[in-house]
C-alpha atoms as a PDB file:
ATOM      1  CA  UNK A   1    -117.858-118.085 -25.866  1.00  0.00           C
ATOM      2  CA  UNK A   2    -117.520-119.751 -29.340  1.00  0.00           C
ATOM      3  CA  UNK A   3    -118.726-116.594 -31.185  1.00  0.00           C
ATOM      4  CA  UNK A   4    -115.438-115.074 -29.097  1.00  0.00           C
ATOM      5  CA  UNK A   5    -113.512-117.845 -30.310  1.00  0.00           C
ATOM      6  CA  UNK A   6    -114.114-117.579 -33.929  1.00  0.00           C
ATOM      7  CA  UNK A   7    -113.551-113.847 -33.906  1.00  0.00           C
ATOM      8  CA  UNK A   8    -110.528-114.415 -32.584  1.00  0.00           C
ATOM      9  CA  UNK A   9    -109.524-116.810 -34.779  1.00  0.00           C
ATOM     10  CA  UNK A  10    -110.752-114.426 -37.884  1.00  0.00           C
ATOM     11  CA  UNK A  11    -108.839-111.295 -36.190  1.00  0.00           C
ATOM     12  CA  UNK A  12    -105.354-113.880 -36.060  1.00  0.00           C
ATOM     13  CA  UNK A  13    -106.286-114.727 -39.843  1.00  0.00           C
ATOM     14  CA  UNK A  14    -106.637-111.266 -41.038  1.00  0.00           C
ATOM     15  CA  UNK A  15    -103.584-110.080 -39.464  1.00  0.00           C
ATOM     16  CA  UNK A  16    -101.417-112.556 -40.299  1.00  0.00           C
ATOM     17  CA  UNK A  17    -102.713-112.027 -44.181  1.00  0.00           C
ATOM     18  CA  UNK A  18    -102.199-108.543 -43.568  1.00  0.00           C
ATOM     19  CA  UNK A  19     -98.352-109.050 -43.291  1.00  0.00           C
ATOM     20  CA  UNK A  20     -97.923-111.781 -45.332  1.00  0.00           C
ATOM     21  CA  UNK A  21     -99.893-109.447 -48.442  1.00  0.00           C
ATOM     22  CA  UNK A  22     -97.187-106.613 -46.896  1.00  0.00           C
ATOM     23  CA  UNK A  23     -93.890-109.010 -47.367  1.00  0.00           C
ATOM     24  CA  UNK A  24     -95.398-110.008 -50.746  1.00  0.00           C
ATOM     25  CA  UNK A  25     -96.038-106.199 -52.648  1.00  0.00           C
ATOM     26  CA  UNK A  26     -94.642-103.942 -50.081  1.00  0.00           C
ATOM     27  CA  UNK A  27     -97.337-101.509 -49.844  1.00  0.00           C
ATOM     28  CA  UNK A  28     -97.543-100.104 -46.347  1.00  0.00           C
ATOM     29  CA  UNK A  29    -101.464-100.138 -47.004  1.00  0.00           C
ATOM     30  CA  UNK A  30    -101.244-103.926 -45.839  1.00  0.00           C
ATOM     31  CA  UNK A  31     -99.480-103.903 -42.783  1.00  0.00           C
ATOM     32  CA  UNK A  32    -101.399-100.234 -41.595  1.00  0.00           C
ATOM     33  CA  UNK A  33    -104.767-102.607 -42.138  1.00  0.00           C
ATOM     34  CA  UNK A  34    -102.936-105.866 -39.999  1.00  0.00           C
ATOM     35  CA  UNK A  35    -101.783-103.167 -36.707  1.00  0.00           C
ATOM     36  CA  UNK A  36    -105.148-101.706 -37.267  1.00  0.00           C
ATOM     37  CA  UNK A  37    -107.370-105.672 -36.697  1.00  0.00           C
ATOM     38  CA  UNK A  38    -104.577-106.210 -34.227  1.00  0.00           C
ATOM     39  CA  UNK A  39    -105.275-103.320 -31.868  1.00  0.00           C
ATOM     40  CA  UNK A  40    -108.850-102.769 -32.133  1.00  0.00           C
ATOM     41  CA  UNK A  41    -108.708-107.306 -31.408  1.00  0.00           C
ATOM     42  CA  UNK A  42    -106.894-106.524 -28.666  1.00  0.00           C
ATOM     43  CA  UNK A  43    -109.359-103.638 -27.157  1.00  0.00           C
ATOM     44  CA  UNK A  44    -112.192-106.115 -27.983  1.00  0.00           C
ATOM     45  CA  UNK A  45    -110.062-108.420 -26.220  1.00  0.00           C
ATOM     46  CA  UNK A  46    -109.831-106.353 -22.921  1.00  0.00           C
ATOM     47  CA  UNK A  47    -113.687-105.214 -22.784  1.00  0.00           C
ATOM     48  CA  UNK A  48    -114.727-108.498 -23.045  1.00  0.00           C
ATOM     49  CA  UNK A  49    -112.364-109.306 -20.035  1.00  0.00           C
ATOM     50  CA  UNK A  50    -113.470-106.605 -17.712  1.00  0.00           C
ATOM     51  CA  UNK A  51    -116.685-107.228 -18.143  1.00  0.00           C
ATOM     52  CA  UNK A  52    -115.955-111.253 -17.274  1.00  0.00           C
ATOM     53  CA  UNK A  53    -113.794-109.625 -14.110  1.00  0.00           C
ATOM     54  CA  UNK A  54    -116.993-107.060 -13.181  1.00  0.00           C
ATOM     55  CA  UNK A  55    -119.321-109.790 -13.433  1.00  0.00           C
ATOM     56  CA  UNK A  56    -117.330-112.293 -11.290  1.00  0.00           C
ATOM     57  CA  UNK A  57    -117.491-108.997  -8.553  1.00  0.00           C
ATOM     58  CA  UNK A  58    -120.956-108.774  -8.185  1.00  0.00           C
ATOM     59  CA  UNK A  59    -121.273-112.077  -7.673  1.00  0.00           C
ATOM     60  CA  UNK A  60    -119.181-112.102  -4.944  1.00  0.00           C
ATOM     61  CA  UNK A  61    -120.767-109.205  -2.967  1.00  0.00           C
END
């Protein structure tokens, strides 16, 4: 769990310099690479989560 932790920590980082690199030189480079850490966190995010829910199922049966 603290590996997830930290990864989500780093994905918050990089997206948030993402943007703030975007606001600062306005090339659409840096905000394409801060949606692209943001959705592919938040797929991580989700498969990590069903397998916690699928694993919590077979237990119970």
């Amino acid at each position: 769990m603290l590996a997830l932790r930290i990864a989500a920590i780093l994905a918050v980082l990089a997206t948030a310099a993402g943007i703030v690199l975007y606001l600062l030189t306005r090339d659409r480079k840096y905000l394409r690479f801060a949606f692209q850490v943001f959705k592919y966190a938040v797929i991580f995010a989700l498969l990590v989560f069903g397998l916690l829910l699928l694993e919590r199922a077979i237990v119970l049966v």
